[in-house]
N, C-alpha and C. Protein backbone atom coordinates (compact mmCIF):
# COMPACT_ATOMS: atom_id res chain seq x y z
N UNK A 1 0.85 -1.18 0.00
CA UNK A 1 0.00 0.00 0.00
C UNK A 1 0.89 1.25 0.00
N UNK A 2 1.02 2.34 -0.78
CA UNK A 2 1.44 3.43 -0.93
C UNK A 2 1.01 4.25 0.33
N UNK A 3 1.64 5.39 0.11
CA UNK A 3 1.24 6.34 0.97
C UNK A 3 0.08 7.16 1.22
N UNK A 4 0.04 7.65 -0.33
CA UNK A 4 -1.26 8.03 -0.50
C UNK A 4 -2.98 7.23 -0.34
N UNK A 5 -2.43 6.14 -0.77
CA UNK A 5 -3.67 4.77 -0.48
C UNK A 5 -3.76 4.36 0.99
N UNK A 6 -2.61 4.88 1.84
CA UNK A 6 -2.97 4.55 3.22
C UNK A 6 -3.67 5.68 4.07
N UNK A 7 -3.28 7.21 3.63
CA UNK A 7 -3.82 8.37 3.54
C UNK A 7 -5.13 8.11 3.72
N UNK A 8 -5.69 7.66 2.53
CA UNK A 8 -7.04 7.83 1.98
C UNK A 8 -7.91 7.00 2.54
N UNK A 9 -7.41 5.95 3.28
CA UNK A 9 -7.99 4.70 3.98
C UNK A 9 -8.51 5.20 5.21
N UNK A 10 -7.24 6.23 5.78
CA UNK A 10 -7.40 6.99 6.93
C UNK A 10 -8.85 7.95 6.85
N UNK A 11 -8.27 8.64 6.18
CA UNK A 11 -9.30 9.80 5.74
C UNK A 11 -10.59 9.20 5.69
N UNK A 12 -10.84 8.68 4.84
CA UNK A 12 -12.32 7.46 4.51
C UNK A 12 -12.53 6.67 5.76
N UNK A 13 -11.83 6.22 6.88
CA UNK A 13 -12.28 5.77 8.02
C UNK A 13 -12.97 7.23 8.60
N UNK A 14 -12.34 7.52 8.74
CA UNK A 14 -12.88 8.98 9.89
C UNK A 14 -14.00 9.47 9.14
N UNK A 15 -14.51 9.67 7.66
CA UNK A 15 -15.50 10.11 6.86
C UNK A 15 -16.96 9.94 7.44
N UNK A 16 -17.04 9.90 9.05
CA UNK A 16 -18.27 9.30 9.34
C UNK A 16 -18.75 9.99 10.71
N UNK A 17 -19.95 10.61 10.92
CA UNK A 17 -19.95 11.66 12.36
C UNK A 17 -19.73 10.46 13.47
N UNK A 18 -20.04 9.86 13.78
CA UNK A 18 -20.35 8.05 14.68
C UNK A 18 -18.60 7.94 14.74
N UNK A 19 -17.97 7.56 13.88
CA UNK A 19 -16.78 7.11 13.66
C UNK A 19 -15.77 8.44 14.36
N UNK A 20 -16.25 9.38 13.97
CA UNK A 20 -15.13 10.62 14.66
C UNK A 20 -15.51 11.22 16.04
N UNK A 21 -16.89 10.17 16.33
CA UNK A 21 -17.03 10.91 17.96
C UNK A 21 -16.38 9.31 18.79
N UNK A 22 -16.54 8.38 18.17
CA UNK A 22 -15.90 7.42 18.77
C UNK A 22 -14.40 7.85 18.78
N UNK A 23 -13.75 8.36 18.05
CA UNK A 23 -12.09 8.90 18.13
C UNK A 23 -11.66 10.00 19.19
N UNK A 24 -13.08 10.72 19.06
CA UNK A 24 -12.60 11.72 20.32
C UNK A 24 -12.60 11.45 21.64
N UNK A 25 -14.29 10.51 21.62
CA UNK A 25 -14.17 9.61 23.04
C UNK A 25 -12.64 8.86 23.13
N UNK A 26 -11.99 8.70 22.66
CA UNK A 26 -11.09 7.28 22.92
C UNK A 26 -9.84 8.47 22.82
N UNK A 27 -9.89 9.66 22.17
CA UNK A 27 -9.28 10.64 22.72
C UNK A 27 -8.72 10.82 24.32
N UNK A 28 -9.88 10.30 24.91
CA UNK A 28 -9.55 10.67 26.54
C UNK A 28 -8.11 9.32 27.07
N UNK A 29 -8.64 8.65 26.33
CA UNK A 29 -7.91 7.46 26.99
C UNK A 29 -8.77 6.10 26.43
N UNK A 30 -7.78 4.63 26.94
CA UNK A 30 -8.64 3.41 26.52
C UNK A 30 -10.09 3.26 27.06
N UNK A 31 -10.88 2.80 26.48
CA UNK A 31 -12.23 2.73 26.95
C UNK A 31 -12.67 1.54 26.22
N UNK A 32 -13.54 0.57 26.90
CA UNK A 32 -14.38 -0.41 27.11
C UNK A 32 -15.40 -0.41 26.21
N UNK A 33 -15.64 -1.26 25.02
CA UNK A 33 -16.55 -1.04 23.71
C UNK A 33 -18.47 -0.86 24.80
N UNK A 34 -18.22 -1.14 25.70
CA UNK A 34 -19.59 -0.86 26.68
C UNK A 34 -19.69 0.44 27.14
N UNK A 35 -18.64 1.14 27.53
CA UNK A 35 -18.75 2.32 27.95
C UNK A 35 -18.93 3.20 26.55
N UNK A 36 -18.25 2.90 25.44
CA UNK A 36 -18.32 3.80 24.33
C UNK A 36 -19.45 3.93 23.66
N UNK A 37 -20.66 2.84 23.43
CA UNK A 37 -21.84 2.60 23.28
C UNK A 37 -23.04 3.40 24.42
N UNK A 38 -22.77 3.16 25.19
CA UNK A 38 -23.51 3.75 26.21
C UNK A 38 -23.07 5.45 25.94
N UNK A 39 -22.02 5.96 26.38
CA UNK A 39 -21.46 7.25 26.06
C UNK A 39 -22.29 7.95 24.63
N UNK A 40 -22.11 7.09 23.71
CA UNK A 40 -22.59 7.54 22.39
C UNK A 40 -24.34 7.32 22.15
N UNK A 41 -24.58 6.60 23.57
CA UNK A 41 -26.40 6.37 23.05
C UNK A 41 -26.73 5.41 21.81
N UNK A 42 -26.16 4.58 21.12
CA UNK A 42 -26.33 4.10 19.76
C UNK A 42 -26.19 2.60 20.14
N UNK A 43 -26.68 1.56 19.42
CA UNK A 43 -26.74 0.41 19.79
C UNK A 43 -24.79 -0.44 19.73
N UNK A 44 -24.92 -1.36 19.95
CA UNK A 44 -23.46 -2.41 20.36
C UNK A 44 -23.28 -2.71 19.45
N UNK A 45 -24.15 -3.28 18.45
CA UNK A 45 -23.98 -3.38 17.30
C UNK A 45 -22.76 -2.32 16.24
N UNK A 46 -23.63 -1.74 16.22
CA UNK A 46 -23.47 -0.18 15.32
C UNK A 46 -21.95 0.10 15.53
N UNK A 47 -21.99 0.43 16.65
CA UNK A 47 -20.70 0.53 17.41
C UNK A 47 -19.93 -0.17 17.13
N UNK A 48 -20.04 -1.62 16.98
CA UNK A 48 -18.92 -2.25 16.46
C UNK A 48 -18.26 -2.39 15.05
N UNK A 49 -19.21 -2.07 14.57
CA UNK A 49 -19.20 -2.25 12.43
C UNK A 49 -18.32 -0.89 12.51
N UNK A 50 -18.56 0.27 13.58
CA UNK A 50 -17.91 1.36 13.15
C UNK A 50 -16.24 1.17 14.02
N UNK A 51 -16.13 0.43 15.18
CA UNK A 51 -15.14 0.19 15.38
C UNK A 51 -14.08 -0.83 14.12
N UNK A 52 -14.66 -1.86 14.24
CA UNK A 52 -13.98 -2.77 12.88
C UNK A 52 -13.22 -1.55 11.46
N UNK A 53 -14.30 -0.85 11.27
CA UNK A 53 -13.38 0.09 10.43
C UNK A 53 -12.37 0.85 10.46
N UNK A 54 -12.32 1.42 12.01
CA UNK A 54 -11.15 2.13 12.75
C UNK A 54 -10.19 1.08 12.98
N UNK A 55 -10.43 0.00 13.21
CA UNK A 55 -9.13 -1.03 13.27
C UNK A 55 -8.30 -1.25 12.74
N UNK A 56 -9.42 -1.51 11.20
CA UNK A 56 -8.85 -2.37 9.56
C UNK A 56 -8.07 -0.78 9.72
N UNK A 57 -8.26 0.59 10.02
CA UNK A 57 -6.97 1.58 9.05
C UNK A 57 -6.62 1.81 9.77
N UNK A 58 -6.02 1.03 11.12
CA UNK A 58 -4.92 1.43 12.01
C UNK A 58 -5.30 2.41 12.73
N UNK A 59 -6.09 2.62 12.86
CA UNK A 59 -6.51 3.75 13.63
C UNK A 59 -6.54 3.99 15.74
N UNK A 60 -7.12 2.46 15.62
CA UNK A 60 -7.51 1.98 16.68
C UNK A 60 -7.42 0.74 16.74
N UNK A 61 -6.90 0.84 18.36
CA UNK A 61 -6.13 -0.83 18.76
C UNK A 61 -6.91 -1.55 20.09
N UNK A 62 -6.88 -2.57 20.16
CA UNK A 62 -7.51 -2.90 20.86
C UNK A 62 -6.84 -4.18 21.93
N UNK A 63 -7.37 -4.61 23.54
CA UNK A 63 -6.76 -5.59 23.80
C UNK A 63 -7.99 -6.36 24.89
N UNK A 64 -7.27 -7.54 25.08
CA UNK A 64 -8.85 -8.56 25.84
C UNK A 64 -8.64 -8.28 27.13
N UNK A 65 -9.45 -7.65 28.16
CA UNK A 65 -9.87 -8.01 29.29
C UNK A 65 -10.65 -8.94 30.55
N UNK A 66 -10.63 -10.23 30.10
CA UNK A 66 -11.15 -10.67 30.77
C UNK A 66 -12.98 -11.05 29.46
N UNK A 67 -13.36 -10.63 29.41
CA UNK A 67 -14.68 -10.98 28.63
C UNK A 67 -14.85 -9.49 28.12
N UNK A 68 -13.88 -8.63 28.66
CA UNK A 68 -14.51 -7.49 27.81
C UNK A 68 -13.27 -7.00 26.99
N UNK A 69 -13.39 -6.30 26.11
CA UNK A 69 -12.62 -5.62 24.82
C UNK A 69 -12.74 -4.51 25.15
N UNK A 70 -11.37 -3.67 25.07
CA UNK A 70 -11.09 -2.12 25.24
C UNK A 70 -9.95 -1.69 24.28
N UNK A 71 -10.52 -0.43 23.88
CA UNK A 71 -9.95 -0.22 22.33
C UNK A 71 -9.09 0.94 23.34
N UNK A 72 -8.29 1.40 22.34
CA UNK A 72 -7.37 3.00 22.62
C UNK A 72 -6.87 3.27 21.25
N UNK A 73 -6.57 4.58 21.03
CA UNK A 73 -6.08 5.20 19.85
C UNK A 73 -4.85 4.52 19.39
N UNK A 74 -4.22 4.32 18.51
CA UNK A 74 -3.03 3.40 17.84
C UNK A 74 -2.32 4.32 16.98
N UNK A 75 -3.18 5.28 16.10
CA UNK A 75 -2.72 6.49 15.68
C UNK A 75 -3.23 8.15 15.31
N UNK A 76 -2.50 8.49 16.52
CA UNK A 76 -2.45 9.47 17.19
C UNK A 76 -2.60 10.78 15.87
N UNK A 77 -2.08 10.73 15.08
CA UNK A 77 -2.51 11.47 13.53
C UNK A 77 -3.97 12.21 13.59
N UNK A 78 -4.85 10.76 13.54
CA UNK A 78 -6.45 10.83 13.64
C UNK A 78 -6.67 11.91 14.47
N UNK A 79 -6.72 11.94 15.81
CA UNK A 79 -6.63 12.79 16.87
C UNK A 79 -6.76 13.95 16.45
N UNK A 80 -5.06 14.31 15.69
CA UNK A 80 -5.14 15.68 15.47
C UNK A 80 -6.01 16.06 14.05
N UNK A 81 -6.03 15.36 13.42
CA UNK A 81 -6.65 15.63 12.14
C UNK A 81 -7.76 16.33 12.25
N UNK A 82 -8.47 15.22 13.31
CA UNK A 82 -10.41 15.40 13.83
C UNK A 82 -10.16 17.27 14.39
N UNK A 83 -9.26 17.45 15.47
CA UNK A 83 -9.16 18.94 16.25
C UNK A 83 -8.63 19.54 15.12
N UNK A 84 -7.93 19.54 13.98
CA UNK A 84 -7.65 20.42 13.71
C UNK A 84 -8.94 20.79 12.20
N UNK A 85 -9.45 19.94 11.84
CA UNK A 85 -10.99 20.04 10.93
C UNK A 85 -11.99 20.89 12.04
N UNK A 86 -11.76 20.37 13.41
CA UNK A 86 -12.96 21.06 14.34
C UNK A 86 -12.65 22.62 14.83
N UNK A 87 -11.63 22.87 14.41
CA UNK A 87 -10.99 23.93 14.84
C UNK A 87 -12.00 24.87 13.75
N UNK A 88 -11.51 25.20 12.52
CA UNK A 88 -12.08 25.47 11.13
C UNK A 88 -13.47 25.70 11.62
N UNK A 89 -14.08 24.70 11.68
CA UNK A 89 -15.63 24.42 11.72
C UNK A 89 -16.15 25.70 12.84
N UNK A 90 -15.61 25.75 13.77
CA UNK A 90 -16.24 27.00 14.84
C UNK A 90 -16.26 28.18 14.12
């Protein structure tokens, strides 16, 4: 994968309001795919199809706890990308 094609993978993950409030939540720190669902109001489901996408582009990493799964940011890029688009937007 080129640079630009990994770029764009990035970019196209985050392309989603759901997907970039899950980045900011996880902004704070690792969090628990239960707490991030609940936080966001939206079903477990949902939540997860939009996590799986943040995964597949590196975005977000994840590790096993016991029966539960807790994701944290993997690349830190995203982060700033999201604040610095939200910056603009005000």
């Amino acid at each position: 994968m080129t640079d630009c094609e990994k770029v764009a993978e990035i970019l196209k993950a985050l392309g989603h309001p759901t997907r970039v409030k899950i980045i900011k939540y996880l902004s704070d720190g690792e969090k628990c795919v239960k707490e991030i669902w609940q936080e966001l109001g939206i079903p477990q489901p949902t939540v997860s199809q939009h996590i799986n996408i943040l995964k597949s582009a590196g975005i977000i990493s994840f590790r096993k706890e016991g029966v539960k799964t807790c994701y944290k940011i993997e690349d830190p890029r995203a982060v700033e990308v999201i604040k610095l688009l939200s910056e603009e937007v005000k």
